[in-house]
Structure formats: structure tokens, C-alpha cells
C-alpha atoms as a PDB file:
ATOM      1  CA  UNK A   1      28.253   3.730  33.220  1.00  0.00           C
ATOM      2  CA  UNK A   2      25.897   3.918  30.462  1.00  0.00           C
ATOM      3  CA  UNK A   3      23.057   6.941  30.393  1.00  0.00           C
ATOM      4  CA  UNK A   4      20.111   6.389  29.179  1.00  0.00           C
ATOM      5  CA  UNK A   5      18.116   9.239  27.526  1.00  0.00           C
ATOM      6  CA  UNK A   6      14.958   9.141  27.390  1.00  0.00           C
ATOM      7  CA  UNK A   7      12.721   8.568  24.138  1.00  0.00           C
ATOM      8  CA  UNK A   8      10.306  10.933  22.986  1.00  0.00           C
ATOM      9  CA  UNK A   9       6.784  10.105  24.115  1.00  0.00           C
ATOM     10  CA  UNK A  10       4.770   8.390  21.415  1.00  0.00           C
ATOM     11  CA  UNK A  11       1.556  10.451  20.541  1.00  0.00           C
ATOM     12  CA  UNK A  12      -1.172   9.826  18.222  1.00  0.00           C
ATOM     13  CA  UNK A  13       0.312  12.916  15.995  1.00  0.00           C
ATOM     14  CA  UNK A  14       3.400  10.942  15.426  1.00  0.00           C
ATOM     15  CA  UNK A  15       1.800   7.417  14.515  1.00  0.00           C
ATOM     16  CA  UNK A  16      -1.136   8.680  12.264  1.00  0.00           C
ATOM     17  CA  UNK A  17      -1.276   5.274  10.152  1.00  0.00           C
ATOM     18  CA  UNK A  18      -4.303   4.391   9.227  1.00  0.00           C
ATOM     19  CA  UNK A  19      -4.838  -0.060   9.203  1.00  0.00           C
ATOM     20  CA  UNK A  20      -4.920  -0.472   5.452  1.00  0.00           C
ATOM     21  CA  UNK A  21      -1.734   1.953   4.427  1.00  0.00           C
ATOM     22  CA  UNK A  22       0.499  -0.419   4.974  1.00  0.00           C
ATOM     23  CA  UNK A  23      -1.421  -2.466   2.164  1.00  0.00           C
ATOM     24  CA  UNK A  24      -1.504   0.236  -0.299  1.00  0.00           C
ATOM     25  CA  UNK A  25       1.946   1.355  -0.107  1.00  0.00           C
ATOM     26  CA  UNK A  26       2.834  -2.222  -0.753  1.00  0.00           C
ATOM     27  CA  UNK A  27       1.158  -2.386  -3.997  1.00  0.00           C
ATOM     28  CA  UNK A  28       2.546   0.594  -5.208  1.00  0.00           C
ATOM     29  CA  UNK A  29       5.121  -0.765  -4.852  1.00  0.00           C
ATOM     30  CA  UNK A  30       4.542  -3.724  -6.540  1.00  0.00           C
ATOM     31  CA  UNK A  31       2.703  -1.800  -9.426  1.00  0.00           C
ATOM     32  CA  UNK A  32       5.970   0.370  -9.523  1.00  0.00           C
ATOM     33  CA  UNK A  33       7.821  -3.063 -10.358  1.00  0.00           C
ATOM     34  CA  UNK A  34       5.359  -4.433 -12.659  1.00  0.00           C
ATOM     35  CA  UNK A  35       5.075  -0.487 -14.706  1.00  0.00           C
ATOM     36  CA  UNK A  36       9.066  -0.711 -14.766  1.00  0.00           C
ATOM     37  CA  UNK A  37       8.704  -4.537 -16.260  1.00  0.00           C
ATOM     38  CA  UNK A  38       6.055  -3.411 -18.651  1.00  0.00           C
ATOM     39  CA  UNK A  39       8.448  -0.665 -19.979  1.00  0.00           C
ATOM     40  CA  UNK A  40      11.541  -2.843 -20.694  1.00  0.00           C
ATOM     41  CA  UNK A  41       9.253  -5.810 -22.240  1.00  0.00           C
ATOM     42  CA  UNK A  42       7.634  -3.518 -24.577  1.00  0.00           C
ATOM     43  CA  UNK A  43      11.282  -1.449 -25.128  1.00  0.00           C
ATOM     44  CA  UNK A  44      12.682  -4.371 -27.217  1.00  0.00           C
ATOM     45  CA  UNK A  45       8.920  -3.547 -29.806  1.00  0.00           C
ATOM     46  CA  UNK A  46      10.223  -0.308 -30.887  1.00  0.00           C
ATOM     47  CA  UNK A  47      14.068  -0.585 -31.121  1.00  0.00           C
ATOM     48  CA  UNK A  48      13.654  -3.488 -33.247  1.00  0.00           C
ATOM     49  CA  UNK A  49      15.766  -5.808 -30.912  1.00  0.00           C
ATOM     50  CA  UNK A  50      14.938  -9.453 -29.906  1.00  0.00           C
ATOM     51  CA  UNK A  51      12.066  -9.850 -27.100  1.00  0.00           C
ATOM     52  CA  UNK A  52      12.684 -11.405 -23.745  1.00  0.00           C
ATOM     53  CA  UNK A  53      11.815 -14.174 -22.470  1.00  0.00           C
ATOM     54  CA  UNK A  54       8.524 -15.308 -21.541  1.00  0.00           C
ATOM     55  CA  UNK A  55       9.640 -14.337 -17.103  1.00  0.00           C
ATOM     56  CA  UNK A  56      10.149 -10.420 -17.986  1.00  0.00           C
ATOM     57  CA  UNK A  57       6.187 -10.610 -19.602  1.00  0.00           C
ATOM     58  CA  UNK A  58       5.206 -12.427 -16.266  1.00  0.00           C
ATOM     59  CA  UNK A  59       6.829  -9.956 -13.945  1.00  0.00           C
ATOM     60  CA  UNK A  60       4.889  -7.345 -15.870  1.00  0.00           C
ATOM     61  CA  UNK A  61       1.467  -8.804 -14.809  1.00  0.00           C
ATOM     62  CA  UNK A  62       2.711  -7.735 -11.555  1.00  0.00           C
ATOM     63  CA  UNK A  63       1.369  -4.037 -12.706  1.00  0.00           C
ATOM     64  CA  UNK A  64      -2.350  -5.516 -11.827  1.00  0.00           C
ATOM     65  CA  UNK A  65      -0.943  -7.398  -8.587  1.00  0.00           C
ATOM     66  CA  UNK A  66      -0.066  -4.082  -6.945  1.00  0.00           C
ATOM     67  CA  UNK A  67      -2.911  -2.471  -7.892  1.00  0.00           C
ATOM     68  CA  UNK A  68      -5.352  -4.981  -6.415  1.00  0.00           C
ATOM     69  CA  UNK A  69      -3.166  -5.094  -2.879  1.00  0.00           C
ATOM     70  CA  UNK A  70      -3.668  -1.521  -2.702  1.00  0.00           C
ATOM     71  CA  UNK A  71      -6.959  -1.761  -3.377  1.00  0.00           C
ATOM     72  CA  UNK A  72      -7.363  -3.695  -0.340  1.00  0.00           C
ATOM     73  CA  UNK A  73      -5.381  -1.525   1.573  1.00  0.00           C
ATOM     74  CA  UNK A  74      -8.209   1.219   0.773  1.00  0.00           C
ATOM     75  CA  UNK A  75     -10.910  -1.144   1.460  1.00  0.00           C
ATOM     76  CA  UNK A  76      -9.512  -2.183   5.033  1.00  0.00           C
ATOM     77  CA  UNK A  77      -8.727   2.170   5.205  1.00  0.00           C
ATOM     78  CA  UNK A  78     -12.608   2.251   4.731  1.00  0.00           C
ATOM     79  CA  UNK A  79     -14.139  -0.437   6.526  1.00  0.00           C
ATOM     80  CA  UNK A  80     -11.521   0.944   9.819  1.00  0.00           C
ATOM     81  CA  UNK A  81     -13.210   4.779   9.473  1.00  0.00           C
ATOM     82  CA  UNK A  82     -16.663   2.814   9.316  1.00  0.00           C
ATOM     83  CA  UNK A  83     -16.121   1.060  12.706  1.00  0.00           C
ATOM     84  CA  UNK A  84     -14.505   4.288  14.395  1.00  0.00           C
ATOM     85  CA  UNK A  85     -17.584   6.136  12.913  1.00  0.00           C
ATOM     86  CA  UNK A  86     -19.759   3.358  14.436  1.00  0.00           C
ATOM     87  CA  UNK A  87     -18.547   3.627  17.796  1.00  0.00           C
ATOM     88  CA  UNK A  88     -18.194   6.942  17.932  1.00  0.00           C
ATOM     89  CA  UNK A  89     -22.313   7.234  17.206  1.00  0.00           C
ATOM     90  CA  UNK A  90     -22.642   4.868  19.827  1.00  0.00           C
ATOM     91  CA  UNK A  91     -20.376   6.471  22.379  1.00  0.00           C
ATOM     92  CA  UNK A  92     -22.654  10.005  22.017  1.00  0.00           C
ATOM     93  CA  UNK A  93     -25.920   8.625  21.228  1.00  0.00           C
ATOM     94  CA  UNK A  94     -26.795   7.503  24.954  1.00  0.00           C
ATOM     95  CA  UNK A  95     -29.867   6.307  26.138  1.00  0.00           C
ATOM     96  CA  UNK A  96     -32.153   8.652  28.259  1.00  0.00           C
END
């Protein structure tokens, strides 16, 4: 017979992720990619060595992708703490 423990209780204190971090951990992510890209394309420059091909200069442009995903992520970050704020005002401010 199998016991079962029980899990601990999920609380807001544990799960404090705010709608767009998802996003912006993504596209540091994918900027991380694209800076380590830009780094071995523009290596080959100063060691005098031949330059890759045309792909390693397109995964580089990645360094701009990531940045605009996260900058989504902090716009949909923002536009979530406006509505909370919102209904927050509207939950106190009650008519008399």
C-alpha cells in the first residue's frame, strides 16, 4: 500500500509570477543566444581567420529578437499592475 503525503499548500508567496515574466525571461534568453552568436561571428575579424557563413550572422540578429520578446514581457508586466491598480480603485472607491 502506497502513502500518499501530502503537498505543501500553494500560497501566493510561493507563485509570485507576474503575467509578462515568462516573456522576458524568454528573450533573455534568446538575446543570450544571439550576444553568444555575435561574439563568435565577429571572433573570426580579429584572429585573422576565415568568416562563417552567412547562418552564424543570421543567428546573431537573434540579439534584437530577445530583446523585443522581453520587451513585451514588460509591457504585458505593466499593462497587468494597471488592471490590478484599476480594480483595486474600484473595489475601495464605493458609492455613498
Amino acid at each position: 500500500m502506497r502513502s500518499e503525503t501530502p503537498s505543501a499548500p500553494t500560497s501566493a508567496a510561493t507563485d509570485d509570477r507576474a503575467p509578462g515574466d515568462g516573456l522576458v525571461r524568454a528573450g533573455a534568453v534568446v538575446f543570450i543566444v544571439g550576444a553568444v552568436a555575435t561574439l563568435v561571428t565577429v571572433a573570426p575579424l580579429f584572429l585573422g581567420s576565415d568568416p562563417f557563413p552567412t547562418v552564424a550572422y543570421l543567428v546573431s540578429m537573434l540579439m534584437g529578437v530577445g530583446f523585443l520578446i522581453a520587451g513585451a514581457g514588460v509591457l504585458r508586466s505593466i499593462a497587468a499592475g494597471r488592471r490590478r491598480a484599476r480594480a483595486v480603485q474600484a473595489a475601495t472607491a464605493q458609492p455613498r
